[in-house]
Protein backbone atom coordinates (compact mmCIF):
# COMPACT_ATOMS: atom_id res chain seq x y z
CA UNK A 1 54.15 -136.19 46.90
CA UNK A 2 53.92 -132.57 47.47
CA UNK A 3 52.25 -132.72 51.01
CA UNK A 4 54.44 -135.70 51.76
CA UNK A 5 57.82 -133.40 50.99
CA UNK A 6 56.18 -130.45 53.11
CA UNK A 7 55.50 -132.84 55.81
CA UNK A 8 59.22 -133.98 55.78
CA UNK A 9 60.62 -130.77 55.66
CA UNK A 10 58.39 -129.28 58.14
CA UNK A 11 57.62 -131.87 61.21
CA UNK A 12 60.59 -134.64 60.58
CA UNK A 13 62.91 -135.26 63.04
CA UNK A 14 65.78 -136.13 60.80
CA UNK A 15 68.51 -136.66 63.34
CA UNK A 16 65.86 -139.02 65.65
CA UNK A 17 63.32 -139.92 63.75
CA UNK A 18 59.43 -139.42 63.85
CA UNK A 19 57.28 -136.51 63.42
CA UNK A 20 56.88 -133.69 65.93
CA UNK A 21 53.41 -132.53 66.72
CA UNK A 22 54.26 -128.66 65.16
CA UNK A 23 56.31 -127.32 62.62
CA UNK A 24 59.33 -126.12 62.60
CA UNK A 25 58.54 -122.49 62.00
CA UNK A 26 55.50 -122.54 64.41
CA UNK A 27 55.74 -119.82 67.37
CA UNK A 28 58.76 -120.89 70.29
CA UNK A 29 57.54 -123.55 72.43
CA UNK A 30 58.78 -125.50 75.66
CA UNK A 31 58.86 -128.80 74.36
CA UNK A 32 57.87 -129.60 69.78
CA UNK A 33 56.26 -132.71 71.18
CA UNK A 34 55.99 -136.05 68.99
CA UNK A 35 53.09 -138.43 69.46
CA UNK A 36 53.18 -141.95 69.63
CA UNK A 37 50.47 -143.39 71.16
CA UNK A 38 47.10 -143.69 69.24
CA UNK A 39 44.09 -142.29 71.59
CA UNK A 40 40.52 -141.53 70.28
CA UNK A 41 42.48 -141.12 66.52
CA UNK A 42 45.25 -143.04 65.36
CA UNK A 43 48.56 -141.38 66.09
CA UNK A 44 50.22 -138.73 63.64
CA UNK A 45 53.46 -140.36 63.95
CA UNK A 46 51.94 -143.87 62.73
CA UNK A 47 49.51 -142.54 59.76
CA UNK A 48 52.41 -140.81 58.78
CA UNK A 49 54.60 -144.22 58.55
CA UNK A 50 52.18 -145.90 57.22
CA UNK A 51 51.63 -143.18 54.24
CA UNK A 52 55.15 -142.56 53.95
CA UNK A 53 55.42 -146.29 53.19
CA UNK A 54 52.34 -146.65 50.50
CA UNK A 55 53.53 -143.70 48.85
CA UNK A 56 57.17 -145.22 48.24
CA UNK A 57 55.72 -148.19 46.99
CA UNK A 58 53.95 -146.17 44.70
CA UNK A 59 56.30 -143.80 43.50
CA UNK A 60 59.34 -146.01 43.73
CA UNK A 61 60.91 -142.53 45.99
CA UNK A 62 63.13 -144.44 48.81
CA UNK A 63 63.34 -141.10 50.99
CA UNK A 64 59.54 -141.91 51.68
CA UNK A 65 60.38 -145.46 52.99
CA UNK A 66 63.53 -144.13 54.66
CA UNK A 67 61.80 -141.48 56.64
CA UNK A 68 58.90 -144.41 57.57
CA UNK A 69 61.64 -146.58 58.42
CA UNK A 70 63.64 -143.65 60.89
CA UNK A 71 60.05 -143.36 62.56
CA UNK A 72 59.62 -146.69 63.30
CA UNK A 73 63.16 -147.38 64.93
CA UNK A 74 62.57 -144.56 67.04
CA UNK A 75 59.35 -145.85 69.01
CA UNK A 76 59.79 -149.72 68.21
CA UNK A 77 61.11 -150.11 72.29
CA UNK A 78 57.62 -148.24 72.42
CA UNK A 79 55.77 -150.99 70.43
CA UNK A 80 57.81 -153.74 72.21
CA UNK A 81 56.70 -153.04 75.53
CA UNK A 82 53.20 -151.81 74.80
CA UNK A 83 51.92 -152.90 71.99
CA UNK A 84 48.15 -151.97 72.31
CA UNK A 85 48.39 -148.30 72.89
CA UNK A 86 49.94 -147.75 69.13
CA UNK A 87 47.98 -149.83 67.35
CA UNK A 88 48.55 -147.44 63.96
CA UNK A 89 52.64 -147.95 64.53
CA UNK A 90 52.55 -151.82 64.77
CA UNK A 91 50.11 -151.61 61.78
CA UNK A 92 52.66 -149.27 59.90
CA UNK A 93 55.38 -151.97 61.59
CA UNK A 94 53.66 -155.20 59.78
CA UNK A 95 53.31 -153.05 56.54
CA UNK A 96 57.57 -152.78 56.78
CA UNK A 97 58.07 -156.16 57.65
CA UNK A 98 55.88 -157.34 54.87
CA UNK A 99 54.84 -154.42 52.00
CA UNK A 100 51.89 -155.06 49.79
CA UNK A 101 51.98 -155.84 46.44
CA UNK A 102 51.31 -153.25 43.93
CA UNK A 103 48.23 -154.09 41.40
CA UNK A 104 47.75 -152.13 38.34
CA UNK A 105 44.89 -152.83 35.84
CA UNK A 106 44.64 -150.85 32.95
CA UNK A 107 42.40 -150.68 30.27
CA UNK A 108 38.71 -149.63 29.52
CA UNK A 109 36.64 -148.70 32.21
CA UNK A 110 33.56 -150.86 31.82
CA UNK A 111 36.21 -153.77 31.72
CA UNK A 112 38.41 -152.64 34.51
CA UNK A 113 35.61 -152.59 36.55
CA UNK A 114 34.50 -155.91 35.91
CA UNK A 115 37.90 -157.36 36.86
CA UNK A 116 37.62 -155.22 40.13
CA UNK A 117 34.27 -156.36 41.06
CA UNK A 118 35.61 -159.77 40.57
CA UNK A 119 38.72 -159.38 42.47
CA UNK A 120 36.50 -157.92 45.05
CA UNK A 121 35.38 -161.16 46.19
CA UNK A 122 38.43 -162.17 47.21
CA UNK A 123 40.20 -161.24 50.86
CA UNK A 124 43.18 -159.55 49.72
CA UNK A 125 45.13 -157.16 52.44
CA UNK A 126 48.57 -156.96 51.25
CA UNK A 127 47.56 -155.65 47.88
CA UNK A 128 46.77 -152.10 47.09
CA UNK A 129 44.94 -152.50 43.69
CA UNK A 130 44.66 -148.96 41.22
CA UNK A 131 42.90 -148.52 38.22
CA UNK A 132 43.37 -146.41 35.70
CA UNK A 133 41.30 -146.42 32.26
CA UNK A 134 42.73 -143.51 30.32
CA UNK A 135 45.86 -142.52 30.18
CA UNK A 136 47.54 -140.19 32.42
CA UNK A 137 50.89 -138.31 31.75
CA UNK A 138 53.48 -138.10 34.66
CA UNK A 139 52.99 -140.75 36.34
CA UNK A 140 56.12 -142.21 38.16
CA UNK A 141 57.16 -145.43 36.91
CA UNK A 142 55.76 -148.24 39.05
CA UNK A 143 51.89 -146.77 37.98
CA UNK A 144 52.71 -145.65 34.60
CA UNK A 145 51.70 -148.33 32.25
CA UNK A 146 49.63 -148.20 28.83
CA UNK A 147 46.18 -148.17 28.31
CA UNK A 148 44.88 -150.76 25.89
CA UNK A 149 41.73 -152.25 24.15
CA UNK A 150 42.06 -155.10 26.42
CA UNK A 151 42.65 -154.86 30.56
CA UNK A 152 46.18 -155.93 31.66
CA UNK A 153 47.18 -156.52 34.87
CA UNK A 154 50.18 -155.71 36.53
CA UNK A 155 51.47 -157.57 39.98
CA UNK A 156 54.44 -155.93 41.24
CA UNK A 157 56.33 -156.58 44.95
CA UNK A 158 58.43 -154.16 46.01
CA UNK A 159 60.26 -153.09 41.95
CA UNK A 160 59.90 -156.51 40.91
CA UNK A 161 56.33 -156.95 38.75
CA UNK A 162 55.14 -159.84 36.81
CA UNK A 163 54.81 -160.10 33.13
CA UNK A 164 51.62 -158.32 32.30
CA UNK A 165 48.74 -160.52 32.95
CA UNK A 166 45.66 -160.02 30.39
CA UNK A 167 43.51 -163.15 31.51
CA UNK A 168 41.56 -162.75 35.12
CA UNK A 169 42.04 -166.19 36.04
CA UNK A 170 45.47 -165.99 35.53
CA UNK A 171 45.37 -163.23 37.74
CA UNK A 172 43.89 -164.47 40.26
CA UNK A 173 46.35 -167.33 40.20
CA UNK A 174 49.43 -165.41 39.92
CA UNK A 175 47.38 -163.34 43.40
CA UNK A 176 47.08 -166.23 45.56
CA UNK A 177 51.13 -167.71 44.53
């Protein structure tokens, strides 16, 4: 969260969107450029969307989404009329129109790992899965549920979640619904 915040305060365009290429306190330059297209790497201004994006759905913090969301309605005539050269903005672009579900399994490790090795075998794209076997203080509320004897699982779109799910199969059910 704290390189995210730096990265808004320093390289945002806030009135236009997207990310410029330097920072606002670097040296006096002709143009602060901001990069689109993706070339040999993926483009800063589409990692950066795409981030932005994961981390709100993490932390539940809007401004991240917000930001994302400013970036992508600044080069989306971009993406309309040439799709293939930024590849990392219509990936960001498909992540907005359709966010990934949130998967939380807590519990002990030797189980947790078990459930992820099973869920493993399963193609699952829209869901970004965590783990966490001890507990951690701090975390924000869409990650900070309790450890127990037994693994629970937690499905959550968006700041909706399921009730907690403690039987794999049931999981797995409640994954492909």
């Amino acid at each position: 969260m704290q390189l995210a915040d730096a990265m808004l305060t320093r390289f945002e365009d806030p009135q236009h969107g997207g990310f410029f290429f330097t920072s606002h306190d670097h040296e006096a330059l002709i143009q602060r450029s901001k990069v689109a297209q993706d070339n040999a790497s993926p483009s800063g201004n589409g990692m950066a969307a795409q981030t932005l994006q994961r981390l709100s759905l993490l932390t539940g913090e809007t401004k991240y989404s917000a930001a994302a969301e400013r970036c992508l309605k600044l080069y989306l005539p971009a993406l309309e009329q040439a799709g293939s050269y930024h590849s990392s903005l219509c990936t960001a672009l498909a992540e907005h129109l359709h966010p990934a579900s949130l998967l939380v399994l807590c519990g002990p490790a030797g189980e947790v790992a078990n459930w992820q090795a099973a869920l493993r075998s399963s193609y699952l794209p829209e869901v970004m899965l965590l783990a966490l076997t001890e507990k951690i203080t701090g975390l924000p509320g869409a990650l900070n549920k309790p450890v127990t004897e037994t693994t629970t699982a937690w499905l959550c779109q968006g700041a909706q979640c399921l009730p907690p799910i403690t039987a794999l199969e049931e999981l797995r059910s409640a994954l492909q619904a």
